[in-house]
Protein backbone atom coordinates (compact mmCIF):
# COMPACT_ATOMS: atom_id res chain seq x y z
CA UNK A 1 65.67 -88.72 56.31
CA UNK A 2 65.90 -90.76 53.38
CA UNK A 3 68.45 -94.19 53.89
CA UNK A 4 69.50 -95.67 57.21
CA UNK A 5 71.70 -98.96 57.24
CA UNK A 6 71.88 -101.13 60.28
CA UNK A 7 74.37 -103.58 60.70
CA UNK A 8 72.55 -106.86 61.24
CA UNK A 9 73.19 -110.27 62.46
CA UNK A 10 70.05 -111.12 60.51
CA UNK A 11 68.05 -110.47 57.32
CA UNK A 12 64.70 -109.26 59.43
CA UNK A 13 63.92 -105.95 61.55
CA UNK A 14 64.03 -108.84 64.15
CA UNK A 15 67.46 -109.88 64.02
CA UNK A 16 70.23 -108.46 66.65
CA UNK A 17 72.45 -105.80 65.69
CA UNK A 18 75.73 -106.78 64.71
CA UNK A 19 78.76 -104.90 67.08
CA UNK A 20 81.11 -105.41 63.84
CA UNK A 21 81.00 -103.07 60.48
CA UNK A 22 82.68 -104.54 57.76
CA UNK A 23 82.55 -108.28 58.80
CA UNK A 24 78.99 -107.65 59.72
CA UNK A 25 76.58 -110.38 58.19
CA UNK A 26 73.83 -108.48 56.99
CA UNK A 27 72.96 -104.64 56.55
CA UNK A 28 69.40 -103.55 56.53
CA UNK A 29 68.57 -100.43 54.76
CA UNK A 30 65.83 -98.68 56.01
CA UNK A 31 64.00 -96.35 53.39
CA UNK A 32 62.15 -94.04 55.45
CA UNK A 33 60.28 -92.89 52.68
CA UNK A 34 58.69 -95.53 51.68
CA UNK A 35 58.83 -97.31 55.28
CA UNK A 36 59.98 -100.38 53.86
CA UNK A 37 63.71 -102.33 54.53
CA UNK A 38 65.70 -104.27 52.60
CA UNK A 39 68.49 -106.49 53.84
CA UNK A 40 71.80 -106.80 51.66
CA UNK A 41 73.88 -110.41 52.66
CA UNK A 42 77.67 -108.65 53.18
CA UNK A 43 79.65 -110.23 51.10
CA UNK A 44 82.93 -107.97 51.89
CA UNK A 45 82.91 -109.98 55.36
CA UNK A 46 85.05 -113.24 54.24
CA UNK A 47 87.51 -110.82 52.45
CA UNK A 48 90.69 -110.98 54.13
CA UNK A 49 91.68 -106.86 53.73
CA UNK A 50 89.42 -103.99 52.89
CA UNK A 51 86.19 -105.71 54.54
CA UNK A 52 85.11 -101.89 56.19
CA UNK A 53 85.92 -99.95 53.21
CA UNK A 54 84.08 -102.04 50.72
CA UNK A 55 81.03 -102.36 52.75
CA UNK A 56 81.24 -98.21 53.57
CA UNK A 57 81.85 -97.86 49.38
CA UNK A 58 78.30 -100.20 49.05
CA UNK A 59 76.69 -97.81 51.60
CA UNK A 60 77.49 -94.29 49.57
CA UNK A 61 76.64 -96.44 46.15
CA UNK A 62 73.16 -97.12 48.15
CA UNK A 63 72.35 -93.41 49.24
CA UNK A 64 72.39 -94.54 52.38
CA UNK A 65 72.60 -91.26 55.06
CA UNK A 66 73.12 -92.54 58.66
CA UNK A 67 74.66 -95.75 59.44
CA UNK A 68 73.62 -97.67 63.07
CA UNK A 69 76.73 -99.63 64.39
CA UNK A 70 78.84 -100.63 67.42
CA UNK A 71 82.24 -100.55 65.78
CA UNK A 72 83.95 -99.26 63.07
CA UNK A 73 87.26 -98.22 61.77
CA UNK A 74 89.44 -95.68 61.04
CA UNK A 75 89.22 -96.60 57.02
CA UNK A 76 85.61 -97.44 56.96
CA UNK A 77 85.11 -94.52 59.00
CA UNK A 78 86.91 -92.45 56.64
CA UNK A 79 84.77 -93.26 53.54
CA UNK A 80 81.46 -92.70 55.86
CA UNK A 81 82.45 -89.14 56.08
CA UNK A 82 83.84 -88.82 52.57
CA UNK A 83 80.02 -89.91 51.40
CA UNK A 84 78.29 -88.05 53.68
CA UNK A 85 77.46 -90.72 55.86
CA UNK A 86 76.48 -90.06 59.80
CA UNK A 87 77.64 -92.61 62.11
CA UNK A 88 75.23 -93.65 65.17
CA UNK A 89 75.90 -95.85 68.05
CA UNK A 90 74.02 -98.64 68.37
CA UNK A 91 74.13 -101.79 70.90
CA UNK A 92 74.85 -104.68 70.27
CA UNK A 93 72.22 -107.28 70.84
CA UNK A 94 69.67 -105.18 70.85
CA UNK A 95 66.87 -105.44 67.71
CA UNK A 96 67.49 -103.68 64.71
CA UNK A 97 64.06 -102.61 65.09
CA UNK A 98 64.67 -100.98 68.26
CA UNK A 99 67.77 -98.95 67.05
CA UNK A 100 65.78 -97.88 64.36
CA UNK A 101 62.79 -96.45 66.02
CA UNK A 102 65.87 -94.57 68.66
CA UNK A 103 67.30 -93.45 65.55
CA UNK A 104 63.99 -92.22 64.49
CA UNK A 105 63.20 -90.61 67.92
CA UNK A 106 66.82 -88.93 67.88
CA UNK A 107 67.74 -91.15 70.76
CA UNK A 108 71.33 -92.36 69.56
CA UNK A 109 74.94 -90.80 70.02
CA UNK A 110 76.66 -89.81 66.80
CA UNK A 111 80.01 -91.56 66.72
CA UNK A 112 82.44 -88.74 65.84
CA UNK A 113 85.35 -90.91 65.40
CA UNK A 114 86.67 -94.45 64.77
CA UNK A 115 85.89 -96.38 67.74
CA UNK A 116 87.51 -99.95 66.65
C-alpha cells in the first residue's frame, strides 16, 4: 500500500484528525512498509492563496498514495487525482490512529469529489 497521509491536528498517531486539507497543521505519513510515520509541520497553512494545492504538490513529491481527510477542494482535489492520489473520508476528531487502522481494514469511503 505503500504511503498514506493523514491530516493531523498533531505530530503523534495520537493527535485528532484535522477536518481541513490545506490549512491542516500537521500531515502524518504513514509508510506501511516499514510501519513507521512521520509527521511533516504544514507550512502551506499561513499562506494566504494556494494553501490546498501546495500541500497536495508536497503529497505527490512524498509518494504518498491515499490521503485521509474531512475536507478538501476542488484545486487540491484536482492535483490528488493528477498524482494519483486516492482520497478517503475521515472524521474529524477522531485519532489518526484510528483512521489509519479503518483505512487499513478498508473501512473508509473514497471521496470521489471535492467536498469543501
Amino acid at each position: 500500500m505503500s504511503k498514506i497521509a493523514v491530516c493531523a491536528a498533531g505530530e503523534s498517531l495520537n493527535s485528532t484528525v484535522d477536518g481541513r486539507f490545506g490549512r491542516c497543521a500537521y500531515l502524518i505519513l504513514w509508510d506501511e512498509d516499514n510501519k513507521s510515520f512521520k509527521s511533516i509541520p504544514n507550512e502551506a497553512a499561513q499562506r494566504a492563496h494556494g494553501s490546498g494545492t501546495s500541500t497536495a504538490q508536497l503529497l505527490v513529491s512524498e509518494g504518498v498514495k491515499s490521503l485521509l481527510v474531512g475536507r478538501i477542494g476542488p484545486k487540491a482535489f484536482e492535483v490528488m487525482n493528477k498524482g494519483g492520489i486516492k482520497v478517503y473520508q475521515a472524521e474529524e476528531g477522531q485519532s489518526v490512529q484510528m483512521v489509519l487502522d479503518a483505512c487499513l481494514q478498508g473501512d473508509l469511503e473514497e471521496i470521489l469529489k471535492p467536498n469543501n
